[in-house]
N, C-alpha and C. Protein backbone atom coordinates (compact mmCIF):
# COMPACT_ATOMS: atom_id res chain seq x y z
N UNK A 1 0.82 -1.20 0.00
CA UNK A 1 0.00 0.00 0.00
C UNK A 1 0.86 1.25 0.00
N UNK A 2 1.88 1.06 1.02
CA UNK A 2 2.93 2.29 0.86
C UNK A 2 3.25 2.60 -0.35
N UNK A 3 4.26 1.92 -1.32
CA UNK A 3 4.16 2.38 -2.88
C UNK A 3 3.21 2.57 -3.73
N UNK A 4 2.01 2.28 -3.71
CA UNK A 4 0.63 2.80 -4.41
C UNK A 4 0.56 4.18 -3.96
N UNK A 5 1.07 4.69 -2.76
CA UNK A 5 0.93 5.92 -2.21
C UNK A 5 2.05 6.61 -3.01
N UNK A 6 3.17 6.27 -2.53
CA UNK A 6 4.22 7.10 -3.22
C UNK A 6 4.14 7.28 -4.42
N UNK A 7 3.88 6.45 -5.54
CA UNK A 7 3.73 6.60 -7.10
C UNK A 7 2.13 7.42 -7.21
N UNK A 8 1.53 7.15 -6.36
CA UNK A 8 0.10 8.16 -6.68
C UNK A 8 0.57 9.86 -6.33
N UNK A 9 1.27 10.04 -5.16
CA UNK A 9 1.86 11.07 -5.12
C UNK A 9 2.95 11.48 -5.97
N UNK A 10 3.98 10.93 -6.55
CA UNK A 10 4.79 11.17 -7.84
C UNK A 10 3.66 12.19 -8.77
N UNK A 11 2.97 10.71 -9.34
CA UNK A 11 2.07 11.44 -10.20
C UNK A 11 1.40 12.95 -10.35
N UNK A 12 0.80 12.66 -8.95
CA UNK A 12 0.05 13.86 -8.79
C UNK A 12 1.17 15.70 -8.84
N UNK A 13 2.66 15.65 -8.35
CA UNK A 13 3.08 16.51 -8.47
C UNK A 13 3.76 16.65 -10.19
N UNK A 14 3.99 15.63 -10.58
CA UNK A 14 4.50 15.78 -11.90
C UNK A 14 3.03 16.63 -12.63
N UNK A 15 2.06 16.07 -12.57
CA UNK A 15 0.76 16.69 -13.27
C UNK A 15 0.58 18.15 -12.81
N UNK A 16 0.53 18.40 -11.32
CA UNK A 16 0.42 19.78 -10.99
C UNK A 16 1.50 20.79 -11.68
N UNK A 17 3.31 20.19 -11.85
CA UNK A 17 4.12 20.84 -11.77
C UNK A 17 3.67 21.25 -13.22
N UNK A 18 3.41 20.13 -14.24
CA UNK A 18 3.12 20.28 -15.85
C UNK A 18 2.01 21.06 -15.61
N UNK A 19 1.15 21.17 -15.23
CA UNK A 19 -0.33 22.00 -15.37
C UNK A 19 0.50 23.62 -15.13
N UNK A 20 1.06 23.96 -14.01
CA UNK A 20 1.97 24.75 -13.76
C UNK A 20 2.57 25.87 -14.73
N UNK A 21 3.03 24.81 -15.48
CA UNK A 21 4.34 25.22 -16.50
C UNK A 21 3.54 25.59 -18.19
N UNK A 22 2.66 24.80 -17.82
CA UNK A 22 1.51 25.27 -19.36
C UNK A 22 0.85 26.24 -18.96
N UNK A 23 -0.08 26.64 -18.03
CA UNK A 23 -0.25 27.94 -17.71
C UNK A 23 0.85 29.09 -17.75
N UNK A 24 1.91 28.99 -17.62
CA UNK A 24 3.09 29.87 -17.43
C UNK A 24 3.09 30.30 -18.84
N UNK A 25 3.55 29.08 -19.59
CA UNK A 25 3.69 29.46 -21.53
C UNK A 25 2.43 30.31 -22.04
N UNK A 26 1.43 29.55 -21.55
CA UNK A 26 -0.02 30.39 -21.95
C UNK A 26 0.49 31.54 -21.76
N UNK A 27 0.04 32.24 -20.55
CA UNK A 27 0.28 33.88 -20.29
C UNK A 27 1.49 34.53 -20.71
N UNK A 28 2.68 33.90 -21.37
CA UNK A 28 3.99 34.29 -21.82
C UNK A 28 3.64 34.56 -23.16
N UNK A 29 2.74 33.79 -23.97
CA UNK A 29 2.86 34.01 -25.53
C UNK A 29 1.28 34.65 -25.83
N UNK A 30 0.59 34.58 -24.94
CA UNK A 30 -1.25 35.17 -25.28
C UNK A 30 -0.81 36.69 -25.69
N UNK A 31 -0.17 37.13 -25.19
CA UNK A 31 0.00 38.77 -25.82
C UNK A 31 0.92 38.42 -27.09
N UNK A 32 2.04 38.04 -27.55
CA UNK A 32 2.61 38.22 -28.39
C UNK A 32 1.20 36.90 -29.93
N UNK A 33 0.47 36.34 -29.36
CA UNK A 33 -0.21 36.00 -30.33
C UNK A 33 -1.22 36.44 -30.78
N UNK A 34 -1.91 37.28 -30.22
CA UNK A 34 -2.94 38.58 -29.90
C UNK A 34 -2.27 39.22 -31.18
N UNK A 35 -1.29 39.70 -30.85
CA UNK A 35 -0.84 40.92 -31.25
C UNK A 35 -0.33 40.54 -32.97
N UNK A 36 -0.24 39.35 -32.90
CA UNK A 36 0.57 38.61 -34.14
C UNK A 36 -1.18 38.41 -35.23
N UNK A 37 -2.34 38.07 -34.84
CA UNK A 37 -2.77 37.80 -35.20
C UNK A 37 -3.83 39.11 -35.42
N UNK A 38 -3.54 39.94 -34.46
CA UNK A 38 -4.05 41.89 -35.12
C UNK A 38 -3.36 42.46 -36.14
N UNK A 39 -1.87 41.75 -36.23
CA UNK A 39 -1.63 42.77 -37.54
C UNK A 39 -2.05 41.96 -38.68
N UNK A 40 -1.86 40.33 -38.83
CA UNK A 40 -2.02 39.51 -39.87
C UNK A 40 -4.04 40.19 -40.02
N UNK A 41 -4.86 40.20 -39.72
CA UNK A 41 -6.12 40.93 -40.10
C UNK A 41 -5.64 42.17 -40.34
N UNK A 42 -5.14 42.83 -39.74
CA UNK A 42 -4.64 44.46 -40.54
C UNK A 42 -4.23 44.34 -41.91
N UNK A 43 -3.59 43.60 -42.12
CA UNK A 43 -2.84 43.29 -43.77
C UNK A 43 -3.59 42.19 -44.56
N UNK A 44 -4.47 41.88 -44.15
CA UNK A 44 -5.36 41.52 -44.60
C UNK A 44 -6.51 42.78 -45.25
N UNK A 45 -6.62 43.62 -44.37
CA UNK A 45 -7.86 44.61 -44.61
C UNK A 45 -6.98 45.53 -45.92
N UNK A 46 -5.73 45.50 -45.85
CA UNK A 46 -5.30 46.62 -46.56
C UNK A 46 -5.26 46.10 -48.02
N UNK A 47 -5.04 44.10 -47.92
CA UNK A 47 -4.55 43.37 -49.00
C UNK A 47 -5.95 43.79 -50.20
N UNK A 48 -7.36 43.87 -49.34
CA UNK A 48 -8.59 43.90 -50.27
C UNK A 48 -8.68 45.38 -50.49
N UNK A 49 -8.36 46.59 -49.45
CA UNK A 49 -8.62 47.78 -49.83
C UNK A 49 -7.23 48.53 -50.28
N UNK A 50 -6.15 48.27 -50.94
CA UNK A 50 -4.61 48.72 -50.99
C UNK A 50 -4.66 49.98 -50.67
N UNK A 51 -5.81 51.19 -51.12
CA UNK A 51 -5.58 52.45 -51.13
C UNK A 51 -5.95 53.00 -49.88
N UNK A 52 -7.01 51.89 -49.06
CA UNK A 52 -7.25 53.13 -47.81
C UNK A 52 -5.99 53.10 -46.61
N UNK A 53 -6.10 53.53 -45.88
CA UNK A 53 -5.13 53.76 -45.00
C UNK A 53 -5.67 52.86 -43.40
N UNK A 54 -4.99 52.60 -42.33
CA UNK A 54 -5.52 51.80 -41.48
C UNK A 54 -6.45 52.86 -40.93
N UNK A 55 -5.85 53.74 -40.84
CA UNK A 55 -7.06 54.79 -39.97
C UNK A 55 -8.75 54.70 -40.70
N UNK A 56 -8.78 54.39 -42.09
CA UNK A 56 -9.63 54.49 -42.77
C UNK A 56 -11.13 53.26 -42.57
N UNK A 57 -10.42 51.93 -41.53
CA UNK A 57 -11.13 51.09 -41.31
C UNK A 57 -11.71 51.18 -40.19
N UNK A 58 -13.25 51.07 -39.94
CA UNK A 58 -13.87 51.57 -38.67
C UNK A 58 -14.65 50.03 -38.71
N UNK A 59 -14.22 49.86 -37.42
CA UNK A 59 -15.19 48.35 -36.67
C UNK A 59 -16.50 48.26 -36.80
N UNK A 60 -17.40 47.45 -36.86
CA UNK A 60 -18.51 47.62 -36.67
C UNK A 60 -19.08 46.32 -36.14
N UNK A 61 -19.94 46.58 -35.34
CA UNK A 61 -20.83 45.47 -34.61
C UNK A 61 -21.69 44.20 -35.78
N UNK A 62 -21.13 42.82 -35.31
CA UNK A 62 -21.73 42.14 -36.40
C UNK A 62 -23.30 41.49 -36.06
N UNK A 63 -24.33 41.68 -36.86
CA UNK A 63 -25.45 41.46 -36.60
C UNK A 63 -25.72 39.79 -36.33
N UNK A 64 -25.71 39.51 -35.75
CA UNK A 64 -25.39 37.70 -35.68
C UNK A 64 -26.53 37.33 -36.09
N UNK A 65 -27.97 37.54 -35.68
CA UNK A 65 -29.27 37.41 -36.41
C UNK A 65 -29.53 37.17 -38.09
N UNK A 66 -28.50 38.34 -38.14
CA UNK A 66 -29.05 38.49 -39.77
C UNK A 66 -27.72 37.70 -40.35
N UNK A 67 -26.57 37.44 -39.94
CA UNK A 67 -25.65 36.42 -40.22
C UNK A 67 -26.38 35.50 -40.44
N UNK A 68 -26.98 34.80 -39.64
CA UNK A 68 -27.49 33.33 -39.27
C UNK A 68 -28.56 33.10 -40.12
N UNK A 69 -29.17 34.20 -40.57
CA UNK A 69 -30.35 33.96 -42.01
C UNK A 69 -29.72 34.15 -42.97
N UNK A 70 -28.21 34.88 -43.76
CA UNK A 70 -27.79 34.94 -44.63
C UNK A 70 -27.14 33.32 -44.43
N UNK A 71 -26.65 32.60 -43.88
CA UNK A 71 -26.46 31.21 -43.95
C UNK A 71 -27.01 30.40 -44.43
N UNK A 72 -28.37 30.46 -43.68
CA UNK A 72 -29.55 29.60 -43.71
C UNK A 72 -29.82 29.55 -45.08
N UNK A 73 -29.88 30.76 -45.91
CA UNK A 73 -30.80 30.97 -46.63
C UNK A 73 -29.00 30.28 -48.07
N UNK A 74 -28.20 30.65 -47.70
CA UNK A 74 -27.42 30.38 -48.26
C UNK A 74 -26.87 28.37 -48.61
N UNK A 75 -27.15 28.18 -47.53
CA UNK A 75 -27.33 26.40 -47.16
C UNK A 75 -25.74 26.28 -46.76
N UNK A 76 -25.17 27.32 -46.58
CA UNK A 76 -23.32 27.11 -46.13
C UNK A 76 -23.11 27.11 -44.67
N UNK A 77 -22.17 26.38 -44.07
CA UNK A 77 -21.64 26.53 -42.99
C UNK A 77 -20.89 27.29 -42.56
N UNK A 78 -21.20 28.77 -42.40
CA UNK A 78 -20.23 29.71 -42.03
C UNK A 78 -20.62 31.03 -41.17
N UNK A 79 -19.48 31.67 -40.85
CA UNK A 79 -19.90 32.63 -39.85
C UNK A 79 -19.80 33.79 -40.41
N UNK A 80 -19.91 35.01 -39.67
CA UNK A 80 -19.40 36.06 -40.30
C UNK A 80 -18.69 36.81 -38.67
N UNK A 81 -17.27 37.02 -38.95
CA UNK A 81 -16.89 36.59 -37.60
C UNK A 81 -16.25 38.35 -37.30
N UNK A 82 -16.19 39.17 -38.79
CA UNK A 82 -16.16 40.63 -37.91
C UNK A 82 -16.40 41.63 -39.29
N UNK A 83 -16.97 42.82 -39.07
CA UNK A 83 -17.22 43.68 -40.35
C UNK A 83 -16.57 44.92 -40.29
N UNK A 84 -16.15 45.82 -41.17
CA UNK A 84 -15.55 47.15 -40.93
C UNK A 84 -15.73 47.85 -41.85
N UNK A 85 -16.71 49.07 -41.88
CA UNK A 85 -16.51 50.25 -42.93
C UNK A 85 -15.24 51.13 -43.14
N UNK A 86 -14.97 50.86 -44.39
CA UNK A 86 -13.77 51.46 -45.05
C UNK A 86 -14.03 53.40 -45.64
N UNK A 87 -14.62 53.77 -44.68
CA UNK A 87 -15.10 55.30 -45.36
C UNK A 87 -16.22 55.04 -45.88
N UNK A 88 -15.65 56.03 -46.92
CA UNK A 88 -17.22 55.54 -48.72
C UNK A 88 -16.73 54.59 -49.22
N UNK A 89 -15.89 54.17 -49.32
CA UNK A 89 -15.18 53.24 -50.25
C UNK A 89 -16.13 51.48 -50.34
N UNK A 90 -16.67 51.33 -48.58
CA UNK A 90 -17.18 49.81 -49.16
C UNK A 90 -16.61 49.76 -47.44
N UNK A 91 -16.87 48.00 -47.70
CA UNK A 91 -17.18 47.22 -46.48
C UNK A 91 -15.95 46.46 -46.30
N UNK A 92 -15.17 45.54 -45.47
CA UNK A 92 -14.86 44.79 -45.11
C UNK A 92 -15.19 43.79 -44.51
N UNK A 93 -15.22 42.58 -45.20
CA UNK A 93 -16.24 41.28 -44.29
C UNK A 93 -15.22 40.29 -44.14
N UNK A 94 -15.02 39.53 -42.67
CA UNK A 94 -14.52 38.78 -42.72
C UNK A 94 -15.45 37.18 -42.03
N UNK A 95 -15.25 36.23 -42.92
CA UNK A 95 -15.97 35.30 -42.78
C UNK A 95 -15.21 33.58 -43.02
N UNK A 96 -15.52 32.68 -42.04
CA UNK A 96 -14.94 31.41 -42.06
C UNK A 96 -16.06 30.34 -42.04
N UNK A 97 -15.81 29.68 -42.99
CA UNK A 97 -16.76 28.57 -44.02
C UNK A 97 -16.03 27.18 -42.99
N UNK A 98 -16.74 26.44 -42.47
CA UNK A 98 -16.22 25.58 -41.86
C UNK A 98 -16.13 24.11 -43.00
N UNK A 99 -16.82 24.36 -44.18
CA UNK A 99 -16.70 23.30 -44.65
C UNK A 99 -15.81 22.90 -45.82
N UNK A 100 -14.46 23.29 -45.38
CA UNK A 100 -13.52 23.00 -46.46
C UNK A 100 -12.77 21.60 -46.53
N UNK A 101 -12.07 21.47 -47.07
CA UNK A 101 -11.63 19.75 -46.60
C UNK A 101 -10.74 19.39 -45.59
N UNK A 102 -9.90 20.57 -45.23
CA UNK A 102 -9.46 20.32 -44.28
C UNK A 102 -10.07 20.47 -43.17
N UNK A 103 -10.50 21.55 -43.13
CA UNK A 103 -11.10 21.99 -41.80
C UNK A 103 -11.78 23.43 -42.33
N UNK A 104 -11.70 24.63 -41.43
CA UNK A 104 -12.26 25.76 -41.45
C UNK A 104 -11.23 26.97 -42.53
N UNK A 105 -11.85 27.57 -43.40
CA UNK A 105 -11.44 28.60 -44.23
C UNK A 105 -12.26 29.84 -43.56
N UNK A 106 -10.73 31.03 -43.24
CA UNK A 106 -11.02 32.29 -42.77
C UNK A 106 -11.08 33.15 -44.16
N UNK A 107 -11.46 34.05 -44.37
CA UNK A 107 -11.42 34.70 -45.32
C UNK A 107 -11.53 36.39 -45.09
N UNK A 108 -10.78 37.86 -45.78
CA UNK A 108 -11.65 38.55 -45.66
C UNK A 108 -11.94 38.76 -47.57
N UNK A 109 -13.28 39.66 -47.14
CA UNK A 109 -13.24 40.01 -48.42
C UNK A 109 -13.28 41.59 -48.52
N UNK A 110 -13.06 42.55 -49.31
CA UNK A 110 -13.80 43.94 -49.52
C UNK A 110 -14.70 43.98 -50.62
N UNK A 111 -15.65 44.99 -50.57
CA UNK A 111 -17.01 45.10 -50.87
C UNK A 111 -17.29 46.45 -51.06
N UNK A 112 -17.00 47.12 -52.74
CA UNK A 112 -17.16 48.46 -52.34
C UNK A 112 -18.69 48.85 -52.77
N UNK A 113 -18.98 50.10 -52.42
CA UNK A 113 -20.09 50.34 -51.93
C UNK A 113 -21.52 50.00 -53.32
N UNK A 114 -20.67 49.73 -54.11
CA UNK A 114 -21.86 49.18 -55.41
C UNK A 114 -21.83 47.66 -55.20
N UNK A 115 -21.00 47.06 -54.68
CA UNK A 115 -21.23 45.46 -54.21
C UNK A 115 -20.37 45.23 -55.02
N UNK A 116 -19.04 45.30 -56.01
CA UNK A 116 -17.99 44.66 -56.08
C UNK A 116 -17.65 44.14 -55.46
N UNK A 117 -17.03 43.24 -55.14
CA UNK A 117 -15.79 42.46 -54.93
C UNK A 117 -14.94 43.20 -55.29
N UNK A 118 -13.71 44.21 -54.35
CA UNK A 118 -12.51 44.52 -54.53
C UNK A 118 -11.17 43.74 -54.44
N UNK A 119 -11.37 43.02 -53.65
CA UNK A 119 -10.49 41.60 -53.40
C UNK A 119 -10.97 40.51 -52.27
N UNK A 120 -9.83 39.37 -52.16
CA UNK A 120 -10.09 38.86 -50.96
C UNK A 120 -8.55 38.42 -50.54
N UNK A 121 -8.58 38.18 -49.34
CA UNK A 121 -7.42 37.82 -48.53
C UNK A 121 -7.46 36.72 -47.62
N UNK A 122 -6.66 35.83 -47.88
CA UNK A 122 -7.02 34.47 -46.85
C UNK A 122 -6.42 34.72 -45.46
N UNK A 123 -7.35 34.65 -44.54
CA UNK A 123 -6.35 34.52 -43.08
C UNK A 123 -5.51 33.62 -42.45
N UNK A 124 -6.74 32.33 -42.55
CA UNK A 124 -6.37 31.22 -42.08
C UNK A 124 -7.07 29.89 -43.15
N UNK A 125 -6.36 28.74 -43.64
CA UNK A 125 -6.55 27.75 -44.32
C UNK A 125 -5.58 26.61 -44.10
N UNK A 126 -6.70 25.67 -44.14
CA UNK A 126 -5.54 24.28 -43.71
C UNK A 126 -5.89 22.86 -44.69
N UNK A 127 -5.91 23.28 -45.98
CA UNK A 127 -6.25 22.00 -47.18
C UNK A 127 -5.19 21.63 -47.39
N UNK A 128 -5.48 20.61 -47.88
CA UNK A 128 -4.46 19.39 -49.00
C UNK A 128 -3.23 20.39 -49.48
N UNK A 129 -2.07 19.61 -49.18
CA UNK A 129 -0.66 20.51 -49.76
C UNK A 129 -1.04 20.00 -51.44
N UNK A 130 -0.88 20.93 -52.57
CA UNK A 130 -0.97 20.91 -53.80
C UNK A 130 -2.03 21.01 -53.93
N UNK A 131 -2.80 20.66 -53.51
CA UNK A 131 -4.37 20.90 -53.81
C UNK A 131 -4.96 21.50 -53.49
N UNK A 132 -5.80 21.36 -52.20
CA UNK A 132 -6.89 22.55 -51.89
C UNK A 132 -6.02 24.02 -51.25
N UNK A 133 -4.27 23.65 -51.22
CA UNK A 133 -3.56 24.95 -50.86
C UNK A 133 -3.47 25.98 -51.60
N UNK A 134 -3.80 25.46 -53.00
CA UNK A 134 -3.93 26.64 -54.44
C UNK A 134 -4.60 27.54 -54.53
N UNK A 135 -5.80 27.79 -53.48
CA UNK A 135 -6.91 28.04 -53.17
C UNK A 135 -5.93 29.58 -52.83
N UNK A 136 -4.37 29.44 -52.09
CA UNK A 136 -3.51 30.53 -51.86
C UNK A 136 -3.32 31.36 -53.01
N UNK A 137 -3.51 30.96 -54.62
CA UNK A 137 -2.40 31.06 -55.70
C UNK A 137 -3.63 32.41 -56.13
N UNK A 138 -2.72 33.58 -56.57
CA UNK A 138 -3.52 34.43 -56.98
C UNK A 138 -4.47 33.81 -58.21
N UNK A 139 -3.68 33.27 -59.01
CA UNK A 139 -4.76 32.49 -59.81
C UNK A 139 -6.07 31.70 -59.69
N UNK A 140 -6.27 31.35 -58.39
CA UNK A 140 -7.64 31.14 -58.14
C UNK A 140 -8.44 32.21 -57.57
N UNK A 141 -7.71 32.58 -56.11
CA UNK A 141 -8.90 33.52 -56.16
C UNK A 141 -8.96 35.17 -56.27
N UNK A 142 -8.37 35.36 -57.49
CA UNK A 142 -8.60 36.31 -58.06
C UNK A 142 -9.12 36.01 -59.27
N UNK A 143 -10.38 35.41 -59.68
CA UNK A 143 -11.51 35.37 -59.85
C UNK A 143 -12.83 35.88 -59.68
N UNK A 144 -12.32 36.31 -58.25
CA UNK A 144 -13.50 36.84 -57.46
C UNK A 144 -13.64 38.02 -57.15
N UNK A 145 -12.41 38.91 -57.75
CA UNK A 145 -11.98 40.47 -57.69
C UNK A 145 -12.88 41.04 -58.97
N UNK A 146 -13.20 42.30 -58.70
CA UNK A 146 -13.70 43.31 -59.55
C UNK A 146 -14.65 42.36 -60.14
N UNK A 147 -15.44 41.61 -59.66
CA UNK A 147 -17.07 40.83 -60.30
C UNK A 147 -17.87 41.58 -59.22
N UNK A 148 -18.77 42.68 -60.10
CA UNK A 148 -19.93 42.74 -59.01
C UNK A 148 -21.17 42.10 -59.41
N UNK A 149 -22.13 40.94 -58.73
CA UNK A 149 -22.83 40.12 -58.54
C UNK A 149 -23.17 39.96 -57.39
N UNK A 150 -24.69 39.29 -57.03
CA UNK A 150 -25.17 38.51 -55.76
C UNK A 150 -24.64 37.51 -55.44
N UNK A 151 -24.02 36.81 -56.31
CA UNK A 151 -23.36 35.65 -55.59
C UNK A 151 -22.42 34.66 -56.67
N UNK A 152 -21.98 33.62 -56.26
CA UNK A 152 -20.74 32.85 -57.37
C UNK A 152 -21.60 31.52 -57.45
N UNK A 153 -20.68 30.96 -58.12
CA UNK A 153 -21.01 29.40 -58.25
C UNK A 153 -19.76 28.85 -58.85
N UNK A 154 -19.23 27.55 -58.04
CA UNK A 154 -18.25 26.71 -59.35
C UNK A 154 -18.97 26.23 -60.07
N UNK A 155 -18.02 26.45 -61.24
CA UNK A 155 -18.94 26.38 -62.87
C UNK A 155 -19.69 24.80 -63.33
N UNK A 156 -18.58 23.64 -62.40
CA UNK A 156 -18.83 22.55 -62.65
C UNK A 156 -20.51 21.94 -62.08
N UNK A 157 -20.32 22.76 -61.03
CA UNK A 157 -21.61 22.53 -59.75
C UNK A 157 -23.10 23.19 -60.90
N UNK A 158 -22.74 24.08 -61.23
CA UNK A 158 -23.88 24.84 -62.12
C UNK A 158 -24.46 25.89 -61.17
N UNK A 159 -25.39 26.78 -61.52
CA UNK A 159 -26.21 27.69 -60.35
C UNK A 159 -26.30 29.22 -61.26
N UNK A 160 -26.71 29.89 -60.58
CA UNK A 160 -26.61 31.03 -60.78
C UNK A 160 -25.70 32.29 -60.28
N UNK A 161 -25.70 33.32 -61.35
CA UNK A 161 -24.69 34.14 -60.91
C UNK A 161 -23.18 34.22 -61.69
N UNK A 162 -22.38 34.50 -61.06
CA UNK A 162 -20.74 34.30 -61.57
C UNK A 162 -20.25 33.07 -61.40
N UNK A 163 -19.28 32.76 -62.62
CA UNK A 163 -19.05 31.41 -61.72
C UNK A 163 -17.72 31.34 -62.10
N UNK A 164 -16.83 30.54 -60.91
CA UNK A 164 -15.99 30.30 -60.75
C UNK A 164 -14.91 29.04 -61.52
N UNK A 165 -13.77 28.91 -61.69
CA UNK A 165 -13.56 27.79 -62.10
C UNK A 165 -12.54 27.05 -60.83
N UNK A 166 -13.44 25.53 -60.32
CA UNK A 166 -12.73 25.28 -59.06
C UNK A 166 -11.27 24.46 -59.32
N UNK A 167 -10.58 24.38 -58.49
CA UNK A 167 -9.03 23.84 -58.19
C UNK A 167 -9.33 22.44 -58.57
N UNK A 168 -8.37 22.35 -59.75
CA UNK A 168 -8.51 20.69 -60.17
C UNK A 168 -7.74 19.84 -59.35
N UNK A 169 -9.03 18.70 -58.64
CA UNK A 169 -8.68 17.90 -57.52
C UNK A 169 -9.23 18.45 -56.10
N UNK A 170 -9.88 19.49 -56.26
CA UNK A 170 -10.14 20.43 -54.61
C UNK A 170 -11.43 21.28 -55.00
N UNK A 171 -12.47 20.65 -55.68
CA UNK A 171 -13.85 21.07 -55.46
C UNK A 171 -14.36 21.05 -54.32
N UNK A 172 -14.02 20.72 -53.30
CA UNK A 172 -14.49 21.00 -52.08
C UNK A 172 -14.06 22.12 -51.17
N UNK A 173 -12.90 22.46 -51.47
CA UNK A 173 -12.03 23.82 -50.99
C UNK A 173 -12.48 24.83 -51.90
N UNK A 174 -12.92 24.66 -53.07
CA UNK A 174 -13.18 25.31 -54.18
C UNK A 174 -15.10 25.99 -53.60
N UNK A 175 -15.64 25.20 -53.15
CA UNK A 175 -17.22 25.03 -53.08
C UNK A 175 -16.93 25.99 -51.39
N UNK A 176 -16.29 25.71 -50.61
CA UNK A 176 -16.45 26.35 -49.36
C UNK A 176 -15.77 27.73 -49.30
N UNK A 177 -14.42 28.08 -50.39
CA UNK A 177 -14.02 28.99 -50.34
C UNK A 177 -15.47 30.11 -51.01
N UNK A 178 -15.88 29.86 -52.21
CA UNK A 178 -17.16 30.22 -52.55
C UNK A 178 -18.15 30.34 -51.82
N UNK A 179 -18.43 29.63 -50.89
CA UNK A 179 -19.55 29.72 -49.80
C UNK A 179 -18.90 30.88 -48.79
N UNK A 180 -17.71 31.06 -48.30
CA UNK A 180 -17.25 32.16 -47.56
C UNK A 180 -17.71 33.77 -48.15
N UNK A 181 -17.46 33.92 -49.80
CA UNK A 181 -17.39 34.80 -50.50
C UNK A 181 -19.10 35.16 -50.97
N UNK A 182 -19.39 34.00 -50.66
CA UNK A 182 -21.07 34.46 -51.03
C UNK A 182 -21.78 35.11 -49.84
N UNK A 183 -21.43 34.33 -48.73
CA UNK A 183 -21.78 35.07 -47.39
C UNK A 183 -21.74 36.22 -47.13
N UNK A 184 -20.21 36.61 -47.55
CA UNK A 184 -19.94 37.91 -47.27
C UNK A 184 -20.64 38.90 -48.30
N UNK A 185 -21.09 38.51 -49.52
CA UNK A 185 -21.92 39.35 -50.14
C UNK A 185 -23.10 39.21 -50.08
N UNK A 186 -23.82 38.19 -49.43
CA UNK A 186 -24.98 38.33 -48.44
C UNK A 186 -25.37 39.13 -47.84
N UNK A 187 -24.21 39.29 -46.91
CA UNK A 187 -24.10 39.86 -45.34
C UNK A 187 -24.43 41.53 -45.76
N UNK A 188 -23.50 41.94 -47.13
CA UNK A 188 -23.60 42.90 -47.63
C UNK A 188 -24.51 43.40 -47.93
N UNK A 189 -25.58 42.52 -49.24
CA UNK A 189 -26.63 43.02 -49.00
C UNK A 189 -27.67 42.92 -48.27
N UNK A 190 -27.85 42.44 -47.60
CA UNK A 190 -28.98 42.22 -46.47
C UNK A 190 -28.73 43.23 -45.43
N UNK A 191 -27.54 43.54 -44.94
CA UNK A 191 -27.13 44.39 -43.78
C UNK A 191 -26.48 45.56 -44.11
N UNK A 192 -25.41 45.98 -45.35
CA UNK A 192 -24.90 47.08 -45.03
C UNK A 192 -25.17 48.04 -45.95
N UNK A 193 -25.94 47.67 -47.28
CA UNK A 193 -26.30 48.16 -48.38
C UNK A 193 -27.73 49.40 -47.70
């Protein structure tokens, strides 16, 4: 019984000391990843609007209601996770489609005030290396620049609207990156138009 004790107590301080030491790293790197991941959205906002200036982007409260019916109505899995008026110039939407093949696609897009598409900028993406990663290559999605329309479609899928031509081998990164970009011109017109 004595060594069931001693090895239960081992345990228990090795776990406290590790619980310890991961809290420590936490609070050591939460500011420098904060901060890492405010400018990567800053250069993001500038990548879709090049000409405005940072001062030029003003926050705005995201309507989660009317998110959640531009979804619905859309049949996509995605959020719309922050918005920002750029002056007169148009909108900034940033939105993540959870249904890509890897996992979740962040996106922003800009939106100037006639409903172009000025660009888009990827935040965060985690597809297939060669494949659904192309989704990076200006050649895909700059497709989706200077089209003003209600919404896209890959061309293969059929639908209405603009349509896209998706990443050969990565119609599914292809279909969710599109579902991000439709949202956000949803969001647009339903809410900021």
């Amino acid at each position: 019984m004595n060594k069931i004790m001693k090895n239960t107590m081992i345990l228990t301080l090795i776990t406290l000391i590790s619980g310890l030491l991961l809290g420590l790293v936490y609070e050591v790197t939460k500011d420098p990843i904060a901060q890492a991941q405010d400018a990567a959205k800053k250069e993001a906002w500038q990548a879709v609007f090049p000409d405005a200036s940072l001062d030029d982007f003003e926050s705005m409260d995201v309507d989660v209601s009317a998110s959640e019916a531009v979804t619905a109505d859309l049949g996509v899995l995605a959020t719309v996770d922050e918005v920002c008026q750029v002056g007169e110039e148009g909108y900034v939407v940033t939105v993540t489609d959870s249904e890509g093949y890897g996992g979740n696609i962040q996106i922003t897009v800009g939106i100037t005030s006639d409903g172009t598409v000025n660009g888009v900028s990827i935040l965060s993406i985690s597809e297939t290396a060669g494949l659904g990663m192309r989704a990076t290559q200006p050649e895909f999605y700059t497709q989706y620049e200077g089209v003003q329309t209600d919404r896209f479609y890959v061309s293969k899928d059929g639908g209405e609207g603009a349509p896209i031509d998706a990443l050969s081998g990565a119609t599914i990164t292809s279909r969710a990156f599109t579902g991000a970009v439709n949202t956000a011109l949803a969001y647009f017109n339903s809410v900021l138009i």
